[in-house]
C-alpha atoms as a PDB file:
ATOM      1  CA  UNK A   1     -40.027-146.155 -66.189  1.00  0.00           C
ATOM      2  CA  UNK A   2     -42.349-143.840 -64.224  1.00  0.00           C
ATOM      3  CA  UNK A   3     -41.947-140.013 -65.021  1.00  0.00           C
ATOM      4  CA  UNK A   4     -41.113-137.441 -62.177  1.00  0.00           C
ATOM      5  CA  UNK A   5     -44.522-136.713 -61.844  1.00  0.00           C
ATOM      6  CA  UNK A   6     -45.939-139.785 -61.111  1.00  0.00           C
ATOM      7  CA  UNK A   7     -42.735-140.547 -58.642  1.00  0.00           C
ATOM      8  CA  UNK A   8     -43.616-137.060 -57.391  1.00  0.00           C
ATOM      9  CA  UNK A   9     -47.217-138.113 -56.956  1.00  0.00           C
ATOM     10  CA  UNK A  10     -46.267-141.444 -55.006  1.00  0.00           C
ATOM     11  CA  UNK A  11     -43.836-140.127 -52.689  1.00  0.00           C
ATOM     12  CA  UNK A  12     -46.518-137.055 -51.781  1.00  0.00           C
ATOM     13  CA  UNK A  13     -49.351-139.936 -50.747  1.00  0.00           C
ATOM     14  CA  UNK A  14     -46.921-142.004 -49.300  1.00  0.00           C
ATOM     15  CA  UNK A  15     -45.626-139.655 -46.838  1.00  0.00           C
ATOM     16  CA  UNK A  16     -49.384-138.499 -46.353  1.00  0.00           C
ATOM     17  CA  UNK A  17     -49.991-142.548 -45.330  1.00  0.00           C
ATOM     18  CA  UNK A  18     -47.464-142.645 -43.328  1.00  0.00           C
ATOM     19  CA  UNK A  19     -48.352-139.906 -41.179  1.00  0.00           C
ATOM     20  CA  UNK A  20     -52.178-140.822 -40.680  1.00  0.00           C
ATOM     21  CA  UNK A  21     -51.115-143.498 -38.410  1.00  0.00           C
ATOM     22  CA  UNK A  22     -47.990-141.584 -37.004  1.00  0.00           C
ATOM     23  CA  UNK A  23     -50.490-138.712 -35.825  1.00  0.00           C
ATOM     24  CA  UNK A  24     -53.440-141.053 -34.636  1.00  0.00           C
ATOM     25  CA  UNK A  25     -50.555-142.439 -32.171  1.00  0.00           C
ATOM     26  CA  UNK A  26     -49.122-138.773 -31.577  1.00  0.00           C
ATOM     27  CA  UNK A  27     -52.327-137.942 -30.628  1.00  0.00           C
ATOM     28  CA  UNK A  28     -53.503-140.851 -28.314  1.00  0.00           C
ATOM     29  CA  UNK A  29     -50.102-140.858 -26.487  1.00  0.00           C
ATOM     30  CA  UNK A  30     -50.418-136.816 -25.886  1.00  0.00           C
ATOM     31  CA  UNK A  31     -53.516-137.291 -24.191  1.00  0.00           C
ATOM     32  CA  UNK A  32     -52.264-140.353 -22.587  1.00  0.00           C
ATOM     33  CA  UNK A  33     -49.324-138.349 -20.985  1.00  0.00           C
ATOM     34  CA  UNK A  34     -51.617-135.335 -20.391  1.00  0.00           C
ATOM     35  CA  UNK A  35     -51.358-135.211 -16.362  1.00  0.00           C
ATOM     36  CA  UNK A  36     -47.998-136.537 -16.310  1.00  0.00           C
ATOM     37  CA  UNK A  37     -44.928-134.355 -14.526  1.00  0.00           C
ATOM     38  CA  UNK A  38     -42.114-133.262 -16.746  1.00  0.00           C
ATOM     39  CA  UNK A  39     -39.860-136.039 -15.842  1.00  0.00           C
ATOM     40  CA  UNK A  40     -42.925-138.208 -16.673  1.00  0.00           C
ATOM     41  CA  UNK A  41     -43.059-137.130 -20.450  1.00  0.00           C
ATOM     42  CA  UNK A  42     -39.129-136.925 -20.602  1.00  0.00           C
ATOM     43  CA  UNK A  43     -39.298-140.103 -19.779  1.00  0.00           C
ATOM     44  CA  UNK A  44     -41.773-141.483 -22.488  1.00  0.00           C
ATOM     45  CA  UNK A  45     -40.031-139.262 -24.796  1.00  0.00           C
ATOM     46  CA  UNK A  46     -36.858-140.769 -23.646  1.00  0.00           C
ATOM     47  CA  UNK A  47     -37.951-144.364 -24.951  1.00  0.00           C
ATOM     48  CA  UNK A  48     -36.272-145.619 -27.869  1.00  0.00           C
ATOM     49  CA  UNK A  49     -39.612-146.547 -29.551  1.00  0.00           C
ATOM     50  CA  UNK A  50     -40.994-143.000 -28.792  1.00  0.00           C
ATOM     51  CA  UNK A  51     -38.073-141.247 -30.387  1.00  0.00           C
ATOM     52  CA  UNK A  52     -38.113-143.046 -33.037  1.00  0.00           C
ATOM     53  CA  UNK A  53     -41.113-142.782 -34.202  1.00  0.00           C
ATOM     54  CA  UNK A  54     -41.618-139.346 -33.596  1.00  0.00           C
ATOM     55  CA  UNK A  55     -38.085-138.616 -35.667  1.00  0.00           C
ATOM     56  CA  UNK A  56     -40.226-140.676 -38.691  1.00  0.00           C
ATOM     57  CA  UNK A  57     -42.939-138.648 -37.895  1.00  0.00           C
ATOM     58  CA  UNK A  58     -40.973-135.528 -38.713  1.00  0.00           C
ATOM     59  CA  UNK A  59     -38.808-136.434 -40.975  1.00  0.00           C
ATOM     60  CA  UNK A  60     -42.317-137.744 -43.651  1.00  0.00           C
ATOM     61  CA  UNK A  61     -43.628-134.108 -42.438  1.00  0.00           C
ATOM     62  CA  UNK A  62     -40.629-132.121 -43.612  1.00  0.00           C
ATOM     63  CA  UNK A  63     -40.573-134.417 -46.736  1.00  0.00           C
ATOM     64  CA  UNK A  64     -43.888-134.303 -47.346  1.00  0.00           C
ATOM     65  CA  UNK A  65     -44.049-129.866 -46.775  1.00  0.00           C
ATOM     66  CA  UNK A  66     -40.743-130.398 -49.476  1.00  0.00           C
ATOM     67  CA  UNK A  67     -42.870-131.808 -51.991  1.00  0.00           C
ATOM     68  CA  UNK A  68     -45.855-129.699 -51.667  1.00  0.00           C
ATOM     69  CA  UNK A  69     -43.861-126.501 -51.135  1.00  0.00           C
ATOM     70  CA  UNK A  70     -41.955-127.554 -54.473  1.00  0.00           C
ATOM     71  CA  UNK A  71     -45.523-128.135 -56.102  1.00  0.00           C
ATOM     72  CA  UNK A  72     -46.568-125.083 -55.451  1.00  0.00           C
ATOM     73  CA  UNK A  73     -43.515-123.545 -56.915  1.00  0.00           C
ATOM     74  CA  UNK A  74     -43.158-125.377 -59.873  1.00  0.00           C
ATOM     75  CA  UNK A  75     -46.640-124.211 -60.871  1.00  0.00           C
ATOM     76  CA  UNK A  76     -47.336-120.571 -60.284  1.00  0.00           C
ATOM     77  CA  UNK A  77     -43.674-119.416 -60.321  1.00  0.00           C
ATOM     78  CA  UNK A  78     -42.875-118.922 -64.063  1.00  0.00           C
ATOM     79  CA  UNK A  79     -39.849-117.165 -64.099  1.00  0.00           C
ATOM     80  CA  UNK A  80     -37.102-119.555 -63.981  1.00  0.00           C
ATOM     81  CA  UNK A  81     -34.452-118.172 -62.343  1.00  0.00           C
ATOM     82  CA  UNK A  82     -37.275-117.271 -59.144  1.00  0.00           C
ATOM     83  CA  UNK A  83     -38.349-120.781 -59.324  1.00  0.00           C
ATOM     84  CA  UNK A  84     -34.976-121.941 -58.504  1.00  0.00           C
ATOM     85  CA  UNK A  85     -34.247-119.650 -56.271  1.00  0.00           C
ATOM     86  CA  UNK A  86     -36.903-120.915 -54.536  1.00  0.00           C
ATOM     87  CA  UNK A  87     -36.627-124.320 -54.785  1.00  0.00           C
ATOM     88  CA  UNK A  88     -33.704-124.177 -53.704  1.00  0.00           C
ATOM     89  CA  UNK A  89     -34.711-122.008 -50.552  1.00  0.00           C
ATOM     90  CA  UNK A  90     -37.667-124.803 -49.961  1.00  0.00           C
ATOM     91  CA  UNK A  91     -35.148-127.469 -49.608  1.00  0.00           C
ATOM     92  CA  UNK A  92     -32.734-125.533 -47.576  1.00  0.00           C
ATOM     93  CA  UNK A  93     -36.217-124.740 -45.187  1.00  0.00           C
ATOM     94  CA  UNK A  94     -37.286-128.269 -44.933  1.00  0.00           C
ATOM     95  CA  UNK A  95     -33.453-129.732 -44.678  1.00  0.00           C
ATOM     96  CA  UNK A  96     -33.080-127.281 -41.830  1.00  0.00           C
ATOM     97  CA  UNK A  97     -36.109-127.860 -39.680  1.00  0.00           C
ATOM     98  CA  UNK A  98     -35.739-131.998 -40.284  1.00  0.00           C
ATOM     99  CA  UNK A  99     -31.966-131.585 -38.537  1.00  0.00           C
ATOM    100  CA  UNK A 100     -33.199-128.993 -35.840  1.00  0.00           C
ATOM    101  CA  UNK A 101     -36.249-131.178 -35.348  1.00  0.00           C
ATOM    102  CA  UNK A 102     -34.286-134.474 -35.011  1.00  0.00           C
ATOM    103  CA  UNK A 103     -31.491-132.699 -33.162  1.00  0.00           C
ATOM    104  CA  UNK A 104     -33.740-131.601 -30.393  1.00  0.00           C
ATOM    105  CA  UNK A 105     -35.934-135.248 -29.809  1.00  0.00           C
ATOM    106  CA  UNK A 106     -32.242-136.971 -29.567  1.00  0.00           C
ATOM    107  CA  UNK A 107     -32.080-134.317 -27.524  1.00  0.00           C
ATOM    108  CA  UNK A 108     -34.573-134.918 -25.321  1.00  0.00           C
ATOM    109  CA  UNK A 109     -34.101-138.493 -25.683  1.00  0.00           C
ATOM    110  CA  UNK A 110     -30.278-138.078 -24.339  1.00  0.00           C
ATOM    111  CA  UNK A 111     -31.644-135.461 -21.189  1.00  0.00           C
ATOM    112  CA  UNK A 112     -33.501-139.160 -19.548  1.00  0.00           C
END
C-alpha cells in the first residue's frame, strides 16, 4: 500500500490536471461572455453544465490550496503543537471558502 506521501503526491497533481482544462474553459468562456449584459452571464452561469463545472473547478482549487498549504506546514513548522494548530486552521480556511464558494454559484445559478 502507497504511503501518505505518495497519496499526498497524487492527489496534489491530480487536482493540478484537473484544473488545466477547467481554467483553459474558464478562460475561453470569460472572453466569450465578455460583451454580454448581466442577465446575459447570469444566464450562462445559470446553466447546469456551467455551474457545475465551475463548482469542480473550485472545489480541486480549495483541495488542491489544502494540500499545498498543509505542505508547507508540515515542513517548516517544527513545533508540533503550531503545526496543528495550523493544520487545523488550513482546513477550516479551505472548508470555508469551498462552502461560501459553492454557496454563492448555486446561488447565482438559482437567481436565473
Amino acid at each position: 500500500m502507497a504511503s501518505h506521501a505518495t497519496k499526498h503526491f497524487v492527489m496534489q497533481r491530480f487536482t493540478a490536471m484537473i484544473q488545466v482544462p477547467l481554467v483553459i474553459w474558464l478562460i475561453i468562456s470569460i472572453i466569450g461572455h465578455a460583451g454580454d449584459s448581466r442577465d446575459e452571464f447570469m444566464a450562462w452561469v445559470g446553466e447546469p453544465l456551467t455551474a457545475g463545472l465551475m463548482i469542480l473547478f473550485v472545489l480541486s482549487i480549495c483541495y488542491h490550496m489544502h494540500l499545498g498549504m498543509g505542505e508547507v506546514i508540515e515542513d517548516y513548522i517544527h513545533k508540533k503543537s503550531s503545526r496543528s494548530a495550523l493544520d487545523l486552521l488550513n482546513k477550516l480556511f479551505a472548508l470555508t471558502l469551498g462552502v461560501i464558494a459553492v454557496f454563492s454559484i448555486i446561488a447565482m445559478t438559482l437567481i436565473v
